[in-house]
PDB file of N, CA and C in Angstrom:
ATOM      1  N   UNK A   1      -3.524  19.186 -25.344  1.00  0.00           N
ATOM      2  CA  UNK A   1      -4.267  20.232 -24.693  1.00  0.00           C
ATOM      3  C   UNK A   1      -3.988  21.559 -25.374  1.00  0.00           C
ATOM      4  N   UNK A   2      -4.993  22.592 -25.885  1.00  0.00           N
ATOM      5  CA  UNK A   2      -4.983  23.390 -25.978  1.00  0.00           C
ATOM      6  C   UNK A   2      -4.803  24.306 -25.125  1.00  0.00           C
ATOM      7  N   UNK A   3      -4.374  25.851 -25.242  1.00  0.00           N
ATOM      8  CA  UNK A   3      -4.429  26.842 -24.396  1.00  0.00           C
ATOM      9  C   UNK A   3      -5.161  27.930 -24.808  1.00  0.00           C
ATOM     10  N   UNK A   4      -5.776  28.555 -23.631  1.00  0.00           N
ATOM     11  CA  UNK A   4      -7.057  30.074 -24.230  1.00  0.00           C
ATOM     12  C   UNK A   4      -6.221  30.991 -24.037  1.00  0.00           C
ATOM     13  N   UNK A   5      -6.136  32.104 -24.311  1.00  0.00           N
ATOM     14  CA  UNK A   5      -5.977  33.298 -24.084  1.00  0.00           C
ATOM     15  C   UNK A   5      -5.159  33.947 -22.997  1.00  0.00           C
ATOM     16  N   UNK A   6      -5.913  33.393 -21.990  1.00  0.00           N
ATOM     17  CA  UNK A   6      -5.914  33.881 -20.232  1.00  0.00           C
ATOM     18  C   UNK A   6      -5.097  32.660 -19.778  1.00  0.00           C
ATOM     19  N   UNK A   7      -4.158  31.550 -20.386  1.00  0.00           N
ATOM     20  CA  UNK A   7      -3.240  30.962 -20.202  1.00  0.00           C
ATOM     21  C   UNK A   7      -3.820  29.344 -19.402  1.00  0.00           C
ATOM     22  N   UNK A   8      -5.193  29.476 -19.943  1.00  0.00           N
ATOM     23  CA  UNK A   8      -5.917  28.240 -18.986  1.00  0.00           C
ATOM     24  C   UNK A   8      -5.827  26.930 -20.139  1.00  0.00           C
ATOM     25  N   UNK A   9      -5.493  25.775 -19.607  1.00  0.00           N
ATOM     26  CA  UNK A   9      -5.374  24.803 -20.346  1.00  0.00           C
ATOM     27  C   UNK A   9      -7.210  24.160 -20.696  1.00  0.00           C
ATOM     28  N   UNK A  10      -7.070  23.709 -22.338  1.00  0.00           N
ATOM     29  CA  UNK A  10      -8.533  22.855 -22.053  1.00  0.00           C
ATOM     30  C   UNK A  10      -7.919  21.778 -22.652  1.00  0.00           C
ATOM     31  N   UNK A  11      -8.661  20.786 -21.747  1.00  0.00           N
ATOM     32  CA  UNK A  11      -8.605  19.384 -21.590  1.00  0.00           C
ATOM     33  C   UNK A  11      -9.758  18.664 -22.784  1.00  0.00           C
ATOM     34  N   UNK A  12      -9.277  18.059 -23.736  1.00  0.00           N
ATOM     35  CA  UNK A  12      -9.936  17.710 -24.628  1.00  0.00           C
ATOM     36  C   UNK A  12     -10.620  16.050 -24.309  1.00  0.00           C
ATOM     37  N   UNK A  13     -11.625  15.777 -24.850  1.00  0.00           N
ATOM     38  CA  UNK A  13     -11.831  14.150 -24.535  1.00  0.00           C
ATOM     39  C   UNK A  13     -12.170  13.982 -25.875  1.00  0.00           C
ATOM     40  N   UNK A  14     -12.194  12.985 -26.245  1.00  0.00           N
ATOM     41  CA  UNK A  14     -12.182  12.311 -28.008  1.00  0.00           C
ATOM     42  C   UNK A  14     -12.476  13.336 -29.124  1.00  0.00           C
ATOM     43  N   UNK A  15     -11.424  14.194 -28.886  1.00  0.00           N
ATOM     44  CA  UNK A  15     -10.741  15.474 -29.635  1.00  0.00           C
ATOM     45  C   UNK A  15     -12.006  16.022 -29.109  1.00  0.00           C
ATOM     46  N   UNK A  16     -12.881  16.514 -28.277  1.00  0.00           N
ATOM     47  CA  UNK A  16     -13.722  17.534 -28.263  1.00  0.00           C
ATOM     48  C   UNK A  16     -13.974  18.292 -26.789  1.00  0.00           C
ATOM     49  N   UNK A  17     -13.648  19.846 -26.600  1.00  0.00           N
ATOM     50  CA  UNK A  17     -13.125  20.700 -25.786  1.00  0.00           C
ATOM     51  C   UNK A  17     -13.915  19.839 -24.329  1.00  0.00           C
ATOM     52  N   UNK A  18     -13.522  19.676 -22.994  1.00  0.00           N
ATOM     53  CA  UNK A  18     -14.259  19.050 -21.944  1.00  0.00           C
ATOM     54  C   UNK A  18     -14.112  19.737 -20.515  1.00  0.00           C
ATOM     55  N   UNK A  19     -12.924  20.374 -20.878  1.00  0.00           N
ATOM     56  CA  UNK A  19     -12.930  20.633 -19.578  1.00  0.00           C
ATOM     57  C   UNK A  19     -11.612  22.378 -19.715  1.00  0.00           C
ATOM     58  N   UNK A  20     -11.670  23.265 -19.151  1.00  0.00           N
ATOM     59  CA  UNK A  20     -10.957  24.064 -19.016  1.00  0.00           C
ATOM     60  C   UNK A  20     -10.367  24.399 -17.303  1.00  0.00           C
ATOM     61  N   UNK A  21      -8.982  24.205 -17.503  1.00  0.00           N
ATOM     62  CA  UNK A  21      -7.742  23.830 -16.607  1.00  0.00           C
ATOM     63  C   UNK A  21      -7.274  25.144 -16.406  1.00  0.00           C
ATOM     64  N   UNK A  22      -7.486  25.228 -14.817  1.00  0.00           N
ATOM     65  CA  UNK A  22      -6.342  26.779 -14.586  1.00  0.00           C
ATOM     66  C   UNK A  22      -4.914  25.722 -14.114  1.00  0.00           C
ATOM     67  N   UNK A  23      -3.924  27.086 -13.502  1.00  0.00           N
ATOM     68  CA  UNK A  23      -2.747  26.237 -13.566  1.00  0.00           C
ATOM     69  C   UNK A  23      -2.333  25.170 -12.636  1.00  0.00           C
ATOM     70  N   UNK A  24      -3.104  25.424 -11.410  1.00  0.00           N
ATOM     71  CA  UNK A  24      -3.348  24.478 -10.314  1.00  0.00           C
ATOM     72  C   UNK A  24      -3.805  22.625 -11.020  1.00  0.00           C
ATOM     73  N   UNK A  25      -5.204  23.305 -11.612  1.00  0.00           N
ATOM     74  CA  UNK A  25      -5.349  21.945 -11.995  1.00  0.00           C
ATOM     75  C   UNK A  25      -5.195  20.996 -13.387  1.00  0.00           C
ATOM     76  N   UNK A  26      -4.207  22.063 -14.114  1.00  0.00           N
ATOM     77  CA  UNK A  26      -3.265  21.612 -15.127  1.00  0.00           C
ATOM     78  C   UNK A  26      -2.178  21.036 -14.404  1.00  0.00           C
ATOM     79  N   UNK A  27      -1.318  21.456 -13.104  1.00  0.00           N
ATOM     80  CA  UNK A  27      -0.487  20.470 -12.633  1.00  0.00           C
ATOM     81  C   UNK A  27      -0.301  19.461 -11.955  1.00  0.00           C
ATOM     82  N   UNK A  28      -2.158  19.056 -11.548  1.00  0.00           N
ATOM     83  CA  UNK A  28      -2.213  18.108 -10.401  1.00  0.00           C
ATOM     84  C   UNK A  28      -2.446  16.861 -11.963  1.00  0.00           C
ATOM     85  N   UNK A  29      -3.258  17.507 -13.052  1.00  0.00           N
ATOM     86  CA  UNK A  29      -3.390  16.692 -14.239  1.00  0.00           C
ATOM     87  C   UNK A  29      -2.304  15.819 -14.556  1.00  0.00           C
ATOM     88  N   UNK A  30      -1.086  17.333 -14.867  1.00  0.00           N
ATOM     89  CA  UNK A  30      -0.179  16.302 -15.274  1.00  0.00           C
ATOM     90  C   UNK A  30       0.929  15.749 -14.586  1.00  0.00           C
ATOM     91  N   UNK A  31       0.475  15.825 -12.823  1.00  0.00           N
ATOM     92  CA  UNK A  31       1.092  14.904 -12.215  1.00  0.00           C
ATOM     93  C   UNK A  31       0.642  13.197 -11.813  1.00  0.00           C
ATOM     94  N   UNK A  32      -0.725  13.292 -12.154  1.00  0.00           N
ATOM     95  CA  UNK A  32      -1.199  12.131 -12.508  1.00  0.00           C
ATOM     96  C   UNK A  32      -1.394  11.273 -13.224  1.00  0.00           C
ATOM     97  N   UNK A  33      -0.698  12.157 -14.796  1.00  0.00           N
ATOM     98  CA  UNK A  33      -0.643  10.775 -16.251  1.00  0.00           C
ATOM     99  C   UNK A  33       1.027  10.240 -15.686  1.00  0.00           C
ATOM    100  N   UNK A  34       1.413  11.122 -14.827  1.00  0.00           N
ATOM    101  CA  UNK A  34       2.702  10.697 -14.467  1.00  0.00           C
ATOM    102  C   UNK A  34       2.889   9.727 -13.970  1.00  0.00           C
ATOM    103  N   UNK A  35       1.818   9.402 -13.099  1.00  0.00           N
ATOM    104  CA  UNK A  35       1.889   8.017 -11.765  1.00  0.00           C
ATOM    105  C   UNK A  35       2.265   8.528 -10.630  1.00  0.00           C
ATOM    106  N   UNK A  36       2.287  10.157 -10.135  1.00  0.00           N
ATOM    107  CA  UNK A  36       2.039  10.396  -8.804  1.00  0.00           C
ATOM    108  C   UNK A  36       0.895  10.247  -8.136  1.00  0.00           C
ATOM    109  N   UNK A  37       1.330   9.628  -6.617  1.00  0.00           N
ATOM    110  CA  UNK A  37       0.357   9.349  -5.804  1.00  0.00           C
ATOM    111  C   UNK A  37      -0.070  11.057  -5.040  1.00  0.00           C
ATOM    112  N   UNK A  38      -1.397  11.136  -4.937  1.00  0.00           N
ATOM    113  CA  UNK A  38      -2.123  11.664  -4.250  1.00  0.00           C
ATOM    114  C   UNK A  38      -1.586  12.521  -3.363  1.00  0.00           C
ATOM    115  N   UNK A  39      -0.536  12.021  -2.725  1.00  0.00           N
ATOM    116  CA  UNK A  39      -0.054  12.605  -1.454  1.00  0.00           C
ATOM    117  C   UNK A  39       1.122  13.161  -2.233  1.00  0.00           C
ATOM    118  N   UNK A  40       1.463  12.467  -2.692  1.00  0.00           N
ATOM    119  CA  UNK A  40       3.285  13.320  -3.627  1.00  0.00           C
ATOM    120  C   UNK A  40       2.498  14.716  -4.300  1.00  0.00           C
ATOM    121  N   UNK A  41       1.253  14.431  -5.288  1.00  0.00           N
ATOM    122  CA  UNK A  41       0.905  15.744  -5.438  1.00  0.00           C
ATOM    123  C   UNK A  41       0.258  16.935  -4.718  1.00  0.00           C
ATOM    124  N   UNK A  42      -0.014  16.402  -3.673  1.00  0.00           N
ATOM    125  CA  UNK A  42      -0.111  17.773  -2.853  1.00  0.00           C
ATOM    126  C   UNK A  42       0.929  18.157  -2.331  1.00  0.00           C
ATOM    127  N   UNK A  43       1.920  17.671  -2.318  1.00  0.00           N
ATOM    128  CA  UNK A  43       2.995  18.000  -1.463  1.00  0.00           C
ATOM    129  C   UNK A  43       3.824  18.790  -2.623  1.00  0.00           C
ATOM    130  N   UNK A  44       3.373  18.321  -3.756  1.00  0.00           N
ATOM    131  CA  UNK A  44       4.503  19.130  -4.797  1.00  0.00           C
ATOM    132  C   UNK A  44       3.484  20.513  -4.952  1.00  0.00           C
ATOM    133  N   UNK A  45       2.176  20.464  -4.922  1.00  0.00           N
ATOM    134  CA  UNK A  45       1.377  21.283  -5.109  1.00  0.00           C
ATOM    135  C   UNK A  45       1.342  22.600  -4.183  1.00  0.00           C
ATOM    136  N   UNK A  46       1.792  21.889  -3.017  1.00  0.00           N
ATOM    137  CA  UNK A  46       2.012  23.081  -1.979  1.00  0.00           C
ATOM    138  C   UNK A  46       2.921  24.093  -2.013  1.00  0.00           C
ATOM    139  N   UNK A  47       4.175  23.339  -2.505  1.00  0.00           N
ATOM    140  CA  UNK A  47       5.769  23.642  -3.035  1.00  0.00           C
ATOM    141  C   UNK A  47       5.558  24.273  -4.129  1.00  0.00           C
ATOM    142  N   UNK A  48       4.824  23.953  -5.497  1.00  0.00           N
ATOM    143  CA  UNK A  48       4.920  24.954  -6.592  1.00  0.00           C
ATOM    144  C   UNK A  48       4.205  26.273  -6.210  1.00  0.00           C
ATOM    145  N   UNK A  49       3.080  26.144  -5.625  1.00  0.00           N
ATOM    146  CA  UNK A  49       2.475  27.595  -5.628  1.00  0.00           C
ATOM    147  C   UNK A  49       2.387  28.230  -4.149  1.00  0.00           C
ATOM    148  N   UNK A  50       2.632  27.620  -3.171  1.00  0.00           N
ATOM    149  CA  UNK A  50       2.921  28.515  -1.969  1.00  0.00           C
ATOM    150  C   UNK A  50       2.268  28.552  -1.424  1.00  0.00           C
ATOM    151  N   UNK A  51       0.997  27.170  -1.248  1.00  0.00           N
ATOM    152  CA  UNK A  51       0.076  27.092  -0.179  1.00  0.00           C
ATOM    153  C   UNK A  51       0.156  25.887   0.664  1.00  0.00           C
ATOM    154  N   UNK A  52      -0.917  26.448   1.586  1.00  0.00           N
ATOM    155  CA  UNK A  52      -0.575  24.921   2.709  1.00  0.00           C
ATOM    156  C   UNK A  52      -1.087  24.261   2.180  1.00  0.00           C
ATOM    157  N   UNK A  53      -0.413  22.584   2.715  1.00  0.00           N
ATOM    158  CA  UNK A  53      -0.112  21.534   2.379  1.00  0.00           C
ATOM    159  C   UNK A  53      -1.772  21.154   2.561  1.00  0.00           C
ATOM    160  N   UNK A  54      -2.614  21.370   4.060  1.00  0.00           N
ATOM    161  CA  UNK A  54      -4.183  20.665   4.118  1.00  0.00           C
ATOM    162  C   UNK A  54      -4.802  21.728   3.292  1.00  0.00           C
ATOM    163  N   UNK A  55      -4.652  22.445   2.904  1.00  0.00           N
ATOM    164  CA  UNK A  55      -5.086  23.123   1.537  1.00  0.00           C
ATOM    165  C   UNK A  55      -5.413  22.488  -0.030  1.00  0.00           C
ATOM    166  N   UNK A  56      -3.901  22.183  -0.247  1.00  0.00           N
ATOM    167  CA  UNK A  56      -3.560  21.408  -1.550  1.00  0.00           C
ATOM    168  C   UNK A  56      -4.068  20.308  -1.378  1.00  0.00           C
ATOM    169  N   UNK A  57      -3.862  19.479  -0.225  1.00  0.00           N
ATOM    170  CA  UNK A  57      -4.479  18.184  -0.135  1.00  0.00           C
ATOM    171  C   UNK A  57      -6.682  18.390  -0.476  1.00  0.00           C
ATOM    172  N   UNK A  58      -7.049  19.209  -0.041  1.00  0.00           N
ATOM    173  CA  UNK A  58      -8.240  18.726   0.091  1.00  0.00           C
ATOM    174  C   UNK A  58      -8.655  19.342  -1.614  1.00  0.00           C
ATOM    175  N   UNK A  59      -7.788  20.497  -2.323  1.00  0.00           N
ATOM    176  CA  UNK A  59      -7.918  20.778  -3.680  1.00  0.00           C
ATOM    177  C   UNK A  59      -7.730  19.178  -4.746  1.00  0.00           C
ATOM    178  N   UNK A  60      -6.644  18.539  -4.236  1.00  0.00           N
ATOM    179  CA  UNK A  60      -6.357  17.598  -4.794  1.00  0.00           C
ATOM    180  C   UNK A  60      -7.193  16.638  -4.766  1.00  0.00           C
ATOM    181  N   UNK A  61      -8.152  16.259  -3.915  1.00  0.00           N
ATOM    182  CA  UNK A  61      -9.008  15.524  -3.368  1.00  0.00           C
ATOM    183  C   UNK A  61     -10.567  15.961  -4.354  1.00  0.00           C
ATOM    184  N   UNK A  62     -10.373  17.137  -4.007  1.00  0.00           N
ATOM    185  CA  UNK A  62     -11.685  17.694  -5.373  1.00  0.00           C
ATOM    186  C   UNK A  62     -11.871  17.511  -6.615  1.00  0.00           C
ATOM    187  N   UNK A  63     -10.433  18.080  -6.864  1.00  0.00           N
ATOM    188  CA  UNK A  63     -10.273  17.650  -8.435  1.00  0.00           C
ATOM    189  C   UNK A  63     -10.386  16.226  -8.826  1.00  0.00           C
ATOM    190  N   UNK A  64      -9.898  15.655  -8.170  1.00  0.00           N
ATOM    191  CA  UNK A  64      -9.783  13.669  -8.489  1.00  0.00           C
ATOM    192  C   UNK A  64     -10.841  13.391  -8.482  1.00  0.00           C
ATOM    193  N   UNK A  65     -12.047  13.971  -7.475  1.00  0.00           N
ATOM    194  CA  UNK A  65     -13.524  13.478  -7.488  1.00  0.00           C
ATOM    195  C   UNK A  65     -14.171  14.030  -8.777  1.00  0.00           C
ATOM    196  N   UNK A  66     -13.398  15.106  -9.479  1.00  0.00           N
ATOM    197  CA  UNK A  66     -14.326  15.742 -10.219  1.00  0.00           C
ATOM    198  C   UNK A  66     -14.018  14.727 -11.470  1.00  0.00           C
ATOM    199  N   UNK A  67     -12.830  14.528 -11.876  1.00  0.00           N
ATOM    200  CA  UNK A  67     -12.139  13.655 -12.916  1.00  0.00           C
ATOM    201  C   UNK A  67     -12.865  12.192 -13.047  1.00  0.00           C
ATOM    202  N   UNK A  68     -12.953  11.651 -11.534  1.00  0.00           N
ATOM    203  CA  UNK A  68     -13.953  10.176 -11.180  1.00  0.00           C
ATOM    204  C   UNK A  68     -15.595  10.344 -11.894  1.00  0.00           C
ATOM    205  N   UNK A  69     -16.174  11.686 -11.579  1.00  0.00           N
ATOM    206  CA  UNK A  69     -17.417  11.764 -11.634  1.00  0.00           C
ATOM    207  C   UNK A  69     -17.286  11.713 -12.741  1.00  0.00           C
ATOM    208  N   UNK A  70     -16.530  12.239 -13.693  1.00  0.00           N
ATOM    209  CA  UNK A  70     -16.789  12.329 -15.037  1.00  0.00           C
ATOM    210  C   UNK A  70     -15.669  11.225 -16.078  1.00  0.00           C
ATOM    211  N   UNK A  71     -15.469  10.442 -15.053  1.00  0.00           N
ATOM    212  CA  UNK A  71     -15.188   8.556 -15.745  1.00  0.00           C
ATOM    213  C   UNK A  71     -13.501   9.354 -16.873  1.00  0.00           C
ATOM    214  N   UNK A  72     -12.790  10.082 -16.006  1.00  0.00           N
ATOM    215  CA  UNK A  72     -11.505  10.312 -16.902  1.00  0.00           C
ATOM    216  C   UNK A  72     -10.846   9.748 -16.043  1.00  0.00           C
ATOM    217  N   UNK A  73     -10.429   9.098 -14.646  1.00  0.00           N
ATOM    218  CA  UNK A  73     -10.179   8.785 -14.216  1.00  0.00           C
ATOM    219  C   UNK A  73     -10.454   7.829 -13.274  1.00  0.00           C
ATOM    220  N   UNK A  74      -9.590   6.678 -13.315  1.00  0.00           N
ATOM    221  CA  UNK A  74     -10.096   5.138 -11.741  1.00  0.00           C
ATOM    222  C   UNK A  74      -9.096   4.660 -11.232  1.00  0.00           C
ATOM    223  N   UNK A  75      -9.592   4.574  -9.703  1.00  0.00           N
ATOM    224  CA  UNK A  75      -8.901   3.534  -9.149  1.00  0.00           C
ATOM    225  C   UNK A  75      -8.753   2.018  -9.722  1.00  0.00           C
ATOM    226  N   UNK A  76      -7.579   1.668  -9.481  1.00  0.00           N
ATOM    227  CA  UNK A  76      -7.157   0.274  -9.636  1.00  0.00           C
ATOM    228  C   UNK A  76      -7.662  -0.638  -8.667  1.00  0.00           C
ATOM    229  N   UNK A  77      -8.172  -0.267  -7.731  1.00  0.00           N
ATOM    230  CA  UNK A  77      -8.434  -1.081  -6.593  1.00  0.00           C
ATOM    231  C   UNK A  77     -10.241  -2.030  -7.314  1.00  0.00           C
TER     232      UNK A  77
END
């Protein structure tokens, strides 16, 4: 991942720029190549930046749909 200027991560897909990451959703990113579940990252999400928890949860919930819609991410199920 590259970084711009204004400290926002971009998310590359077969080396070509796809997506640009503020820091919120640079850390839910890379709590998910990690193998955190859903719920561990909102809960860490709440804890790093100082918001409520049904906050982070429904951010976390967005982003994952946004990642699904655009086939960077699947369930195993």
């Amino acid at each position: 991942m590259a970084k711009t200027s204004d400290g926002k991560a971009v998310m590359e897909v077969a080396g070509r720029p796809a997506f640009e990451l503020n820091p919120v959703a640079l850390s839910i990113w890379t709590k998910l190549t990690a193998g955190h579940s859903l719920r561990e990252i909102s809960s860490q999400i709440a804890a790093e930046f100082g918001a409520p928890e049904g906050v982070t949860a429904r951010d976390v919930q967005r982003f994952v749909k946004q990642l699904k819609d655009h086939l960077l991410v699947y369930d195993d199920n």
